[in-house]
N, C-alpha and C. Protein backbone atom coordinates (compact mmCIF):
# COMPACT_ATOMS: atom_id res chain seq x y z
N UNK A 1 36.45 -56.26 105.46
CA UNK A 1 37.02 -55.01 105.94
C UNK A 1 38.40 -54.82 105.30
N UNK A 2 38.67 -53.42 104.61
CA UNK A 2 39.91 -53.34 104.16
C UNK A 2 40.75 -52.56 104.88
N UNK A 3 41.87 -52.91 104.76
CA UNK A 3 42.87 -52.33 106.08
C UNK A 3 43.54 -50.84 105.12
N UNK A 4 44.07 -49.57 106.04
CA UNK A 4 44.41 -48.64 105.58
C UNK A 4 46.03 -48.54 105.30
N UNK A 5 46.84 -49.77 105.82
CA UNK A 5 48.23 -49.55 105.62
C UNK A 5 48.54 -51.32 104.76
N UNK A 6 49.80 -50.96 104.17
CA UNK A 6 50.38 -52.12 103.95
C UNK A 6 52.01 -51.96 103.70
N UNK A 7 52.56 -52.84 104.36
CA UNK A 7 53.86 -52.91 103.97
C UNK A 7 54.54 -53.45 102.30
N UNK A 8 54.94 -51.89 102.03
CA UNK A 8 55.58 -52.29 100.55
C UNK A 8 56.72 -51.74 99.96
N UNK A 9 57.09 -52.03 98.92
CA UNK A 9 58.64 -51.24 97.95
C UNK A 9 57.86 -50.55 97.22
N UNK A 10 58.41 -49.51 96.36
CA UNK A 10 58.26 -48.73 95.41
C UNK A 10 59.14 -47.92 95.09
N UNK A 11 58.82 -47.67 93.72
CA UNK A 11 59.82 -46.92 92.51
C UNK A 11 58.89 -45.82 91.64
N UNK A 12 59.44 -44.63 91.89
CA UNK A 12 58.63 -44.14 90.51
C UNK A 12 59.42 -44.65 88.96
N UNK A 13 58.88 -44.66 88.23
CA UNK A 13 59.29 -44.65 87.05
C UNK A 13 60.41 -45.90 86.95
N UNK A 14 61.78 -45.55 86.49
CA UNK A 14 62.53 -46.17 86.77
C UNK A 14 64.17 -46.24 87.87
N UNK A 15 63.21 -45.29 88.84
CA UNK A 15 64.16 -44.80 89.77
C UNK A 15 64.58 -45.87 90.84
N UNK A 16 65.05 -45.36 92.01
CA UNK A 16 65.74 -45.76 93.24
C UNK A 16 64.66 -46.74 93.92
N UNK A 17 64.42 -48.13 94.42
CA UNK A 17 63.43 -48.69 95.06
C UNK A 17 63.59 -48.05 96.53
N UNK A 18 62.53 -47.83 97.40
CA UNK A 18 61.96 -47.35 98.45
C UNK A 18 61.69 -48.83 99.14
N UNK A 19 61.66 -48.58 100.20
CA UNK A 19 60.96 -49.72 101.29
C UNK A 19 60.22 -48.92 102.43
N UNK A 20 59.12 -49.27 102.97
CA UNK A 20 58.07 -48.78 103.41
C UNK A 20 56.65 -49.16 103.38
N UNK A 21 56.09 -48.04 104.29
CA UNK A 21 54.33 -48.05 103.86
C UNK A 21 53.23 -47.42 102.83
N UNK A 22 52.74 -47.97 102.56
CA UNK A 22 51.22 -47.25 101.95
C UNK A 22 50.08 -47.42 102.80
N UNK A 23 49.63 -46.05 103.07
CA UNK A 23 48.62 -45.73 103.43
C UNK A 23 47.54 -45.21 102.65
N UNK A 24 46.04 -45.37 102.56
CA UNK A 24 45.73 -44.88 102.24
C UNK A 24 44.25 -44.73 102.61
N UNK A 25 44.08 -43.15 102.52
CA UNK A 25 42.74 -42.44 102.81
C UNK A 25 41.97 -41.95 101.95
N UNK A 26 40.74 -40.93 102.27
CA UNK A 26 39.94 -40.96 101.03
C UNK A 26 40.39 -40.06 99.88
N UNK A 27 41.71 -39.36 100.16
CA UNK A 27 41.75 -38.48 99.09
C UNK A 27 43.12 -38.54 98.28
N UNK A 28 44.01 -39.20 98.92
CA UNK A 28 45.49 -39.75 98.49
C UNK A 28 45.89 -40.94 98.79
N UNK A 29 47.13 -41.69 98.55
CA UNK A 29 47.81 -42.94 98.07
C UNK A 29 48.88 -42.13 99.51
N UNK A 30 50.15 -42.78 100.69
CA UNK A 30 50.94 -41.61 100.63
C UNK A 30 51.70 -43.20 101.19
N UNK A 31 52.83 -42.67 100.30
CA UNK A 31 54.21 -43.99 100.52
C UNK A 31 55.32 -43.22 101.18
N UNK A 32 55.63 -43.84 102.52
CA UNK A 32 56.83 -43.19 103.48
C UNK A 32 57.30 -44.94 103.43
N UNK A 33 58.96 -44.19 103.52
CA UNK A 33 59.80 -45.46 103.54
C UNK A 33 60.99 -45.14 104.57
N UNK A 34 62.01 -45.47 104.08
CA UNK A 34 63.50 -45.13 104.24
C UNK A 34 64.11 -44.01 104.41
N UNK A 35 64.31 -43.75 105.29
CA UNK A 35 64.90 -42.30 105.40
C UNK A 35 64.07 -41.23 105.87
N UNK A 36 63.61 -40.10 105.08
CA UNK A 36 63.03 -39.34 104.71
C UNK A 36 61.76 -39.27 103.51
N UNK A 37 62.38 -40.08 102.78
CA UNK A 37 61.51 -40.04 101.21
C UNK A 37 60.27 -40.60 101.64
N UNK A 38 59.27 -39.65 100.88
CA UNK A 38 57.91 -39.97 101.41
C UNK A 38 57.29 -39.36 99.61
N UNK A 39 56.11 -40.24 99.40
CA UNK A 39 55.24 -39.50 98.30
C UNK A 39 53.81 -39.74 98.20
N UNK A 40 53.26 -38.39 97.86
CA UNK A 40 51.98 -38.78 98.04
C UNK A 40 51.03 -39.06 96.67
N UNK A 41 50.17 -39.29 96.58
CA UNK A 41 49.89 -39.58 95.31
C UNK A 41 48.32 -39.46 95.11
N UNK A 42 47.47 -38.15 94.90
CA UNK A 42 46.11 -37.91 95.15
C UNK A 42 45.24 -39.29 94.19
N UNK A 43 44.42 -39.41 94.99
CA UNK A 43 43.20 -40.55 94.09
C UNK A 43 42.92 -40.08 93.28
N UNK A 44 42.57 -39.08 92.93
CA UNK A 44 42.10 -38.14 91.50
C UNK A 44 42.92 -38.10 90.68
N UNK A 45 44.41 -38.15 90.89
CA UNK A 45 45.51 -38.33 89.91
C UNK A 45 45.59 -39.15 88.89
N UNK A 46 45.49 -40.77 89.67
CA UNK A 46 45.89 -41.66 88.68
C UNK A 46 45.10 -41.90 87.83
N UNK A 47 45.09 -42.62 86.76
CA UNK A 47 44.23 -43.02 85.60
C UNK A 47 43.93 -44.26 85.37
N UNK A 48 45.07 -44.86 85.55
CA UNK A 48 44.67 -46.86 85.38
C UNK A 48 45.61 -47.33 86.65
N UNK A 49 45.05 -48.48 87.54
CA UNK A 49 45.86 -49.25 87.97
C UNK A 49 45.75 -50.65 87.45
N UNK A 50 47.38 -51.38 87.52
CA UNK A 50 47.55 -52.08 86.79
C UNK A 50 47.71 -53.46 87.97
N UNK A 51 47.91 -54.55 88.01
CA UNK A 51 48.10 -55.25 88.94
C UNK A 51 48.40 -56.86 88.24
N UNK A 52 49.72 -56.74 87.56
CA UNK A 52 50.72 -57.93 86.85
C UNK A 52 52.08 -58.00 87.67
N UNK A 53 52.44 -58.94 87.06
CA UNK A 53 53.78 -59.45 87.27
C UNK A 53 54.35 -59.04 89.06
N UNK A 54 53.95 -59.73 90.22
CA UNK A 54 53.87 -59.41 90.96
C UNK A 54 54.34 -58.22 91.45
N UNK A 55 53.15 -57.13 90.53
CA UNK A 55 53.29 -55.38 91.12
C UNK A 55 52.15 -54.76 90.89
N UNK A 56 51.65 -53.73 91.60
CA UNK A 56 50.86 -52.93 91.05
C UNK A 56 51.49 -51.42 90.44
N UNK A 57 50.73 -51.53 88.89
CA UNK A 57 51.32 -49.82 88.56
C UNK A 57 50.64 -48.81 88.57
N UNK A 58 51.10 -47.72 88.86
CA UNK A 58 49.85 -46.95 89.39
C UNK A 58 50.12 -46.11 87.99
N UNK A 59 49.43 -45.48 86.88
CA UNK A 59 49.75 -44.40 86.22
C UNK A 59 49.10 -43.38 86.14
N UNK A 60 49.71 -42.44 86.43
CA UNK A 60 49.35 -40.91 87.01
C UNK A 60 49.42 -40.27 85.90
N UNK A 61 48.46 -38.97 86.14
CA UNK A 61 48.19 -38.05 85.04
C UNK A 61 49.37 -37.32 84.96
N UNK A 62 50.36 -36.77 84.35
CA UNK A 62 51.26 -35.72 84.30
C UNK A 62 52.56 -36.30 85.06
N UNK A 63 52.16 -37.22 85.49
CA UNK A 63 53.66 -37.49 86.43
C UNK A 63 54.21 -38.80 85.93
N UNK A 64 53.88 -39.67 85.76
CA UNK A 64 54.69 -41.20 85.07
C UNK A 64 53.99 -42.04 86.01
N UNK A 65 54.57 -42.85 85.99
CA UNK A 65 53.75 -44.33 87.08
C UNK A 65 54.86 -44.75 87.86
N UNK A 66 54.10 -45.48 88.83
CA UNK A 66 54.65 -45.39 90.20
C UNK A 66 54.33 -47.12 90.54
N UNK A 67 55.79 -47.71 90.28
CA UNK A 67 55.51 -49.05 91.22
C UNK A 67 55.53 -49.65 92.17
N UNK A 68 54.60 -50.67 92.69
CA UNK A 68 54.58 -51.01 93.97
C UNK A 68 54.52 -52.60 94.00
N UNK A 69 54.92 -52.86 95.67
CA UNK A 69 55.24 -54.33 95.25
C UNK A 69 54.83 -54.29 97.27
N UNK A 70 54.45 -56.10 97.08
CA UNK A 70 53.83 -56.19 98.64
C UNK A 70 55.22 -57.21 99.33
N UNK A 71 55.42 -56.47 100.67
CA UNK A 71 56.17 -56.97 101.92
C UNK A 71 55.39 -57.18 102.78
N UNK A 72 53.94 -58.16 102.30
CA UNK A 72 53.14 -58.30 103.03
C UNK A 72 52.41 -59.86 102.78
N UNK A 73 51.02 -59.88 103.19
CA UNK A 73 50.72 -61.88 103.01
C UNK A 73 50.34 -61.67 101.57
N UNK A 74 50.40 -63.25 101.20
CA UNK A 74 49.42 -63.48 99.84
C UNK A 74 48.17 -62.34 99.46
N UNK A 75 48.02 -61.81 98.85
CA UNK A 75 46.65 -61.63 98.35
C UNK A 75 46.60 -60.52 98.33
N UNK A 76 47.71 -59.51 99.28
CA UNK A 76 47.31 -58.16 99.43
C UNK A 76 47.32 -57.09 98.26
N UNK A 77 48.76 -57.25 96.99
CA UNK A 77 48.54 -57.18 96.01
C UNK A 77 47.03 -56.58 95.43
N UNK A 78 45.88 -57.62 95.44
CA UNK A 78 44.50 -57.45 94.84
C UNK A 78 44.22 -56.47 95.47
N UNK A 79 44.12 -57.09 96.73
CA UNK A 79 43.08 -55.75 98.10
C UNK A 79 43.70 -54.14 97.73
N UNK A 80 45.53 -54.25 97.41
CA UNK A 80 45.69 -52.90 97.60
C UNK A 80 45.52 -52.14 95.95
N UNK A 81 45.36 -52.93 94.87
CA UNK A 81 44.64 -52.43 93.82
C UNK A 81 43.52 -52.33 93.97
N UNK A 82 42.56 -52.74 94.53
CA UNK A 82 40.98 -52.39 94.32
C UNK A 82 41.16 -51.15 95.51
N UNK A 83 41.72 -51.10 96.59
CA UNK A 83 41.84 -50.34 97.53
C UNK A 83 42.25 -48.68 96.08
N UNK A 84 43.10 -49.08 95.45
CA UNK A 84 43.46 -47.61 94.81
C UNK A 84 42.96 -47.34 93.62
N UNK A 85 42.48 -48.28 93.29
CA UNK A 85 41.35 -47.96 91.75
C UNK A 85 39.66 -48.30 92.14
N UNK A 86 39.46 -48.35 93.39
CA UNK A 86 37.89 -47.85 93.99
C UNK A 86 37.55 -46.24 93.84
């Protein structure tokens, strides 16, 4: 069973790191953190996910890529790449 949230950081591109969640459902990615800043990121968007150097990269059509990193147990990393490139 795969779970719908995980605690993580993220950056688009080479911006500001975020701390927060990813959720995700059948039709978007959506990362709320700190503050206010929230982004969503449709499944149909991205093109490759990547899952090195303890991160996953997400790269999106038209928009740049979006990194993510787990504040969560061992392993989740995998689960939440197959979770976003299923």
């Amino acid at each position: 069973m795969h779970r719908s949230s995980y605690a993580i950081w993220w950056n688009e591109e080479n911006g500001p790191r975020h701390v927060g969640k990813l959720e995700v459902s059948p039709l978007h990615a959506l990362l709320s953190g700190n503050g206010s800043k929230r982004l969503a990121v449709p499944l149909d968007a991205i093109t490759t996910v990547e899952c090195r150097a303890g991160e996953v990269r997400l790269n999106r059509r038209n928009e740049g890529f979006v990194r993510i990193g787990s504040l969560d147990a061992p392993g989740t990393l995998r689960e939440l790449a197959h979770a976003l490139g299923a």
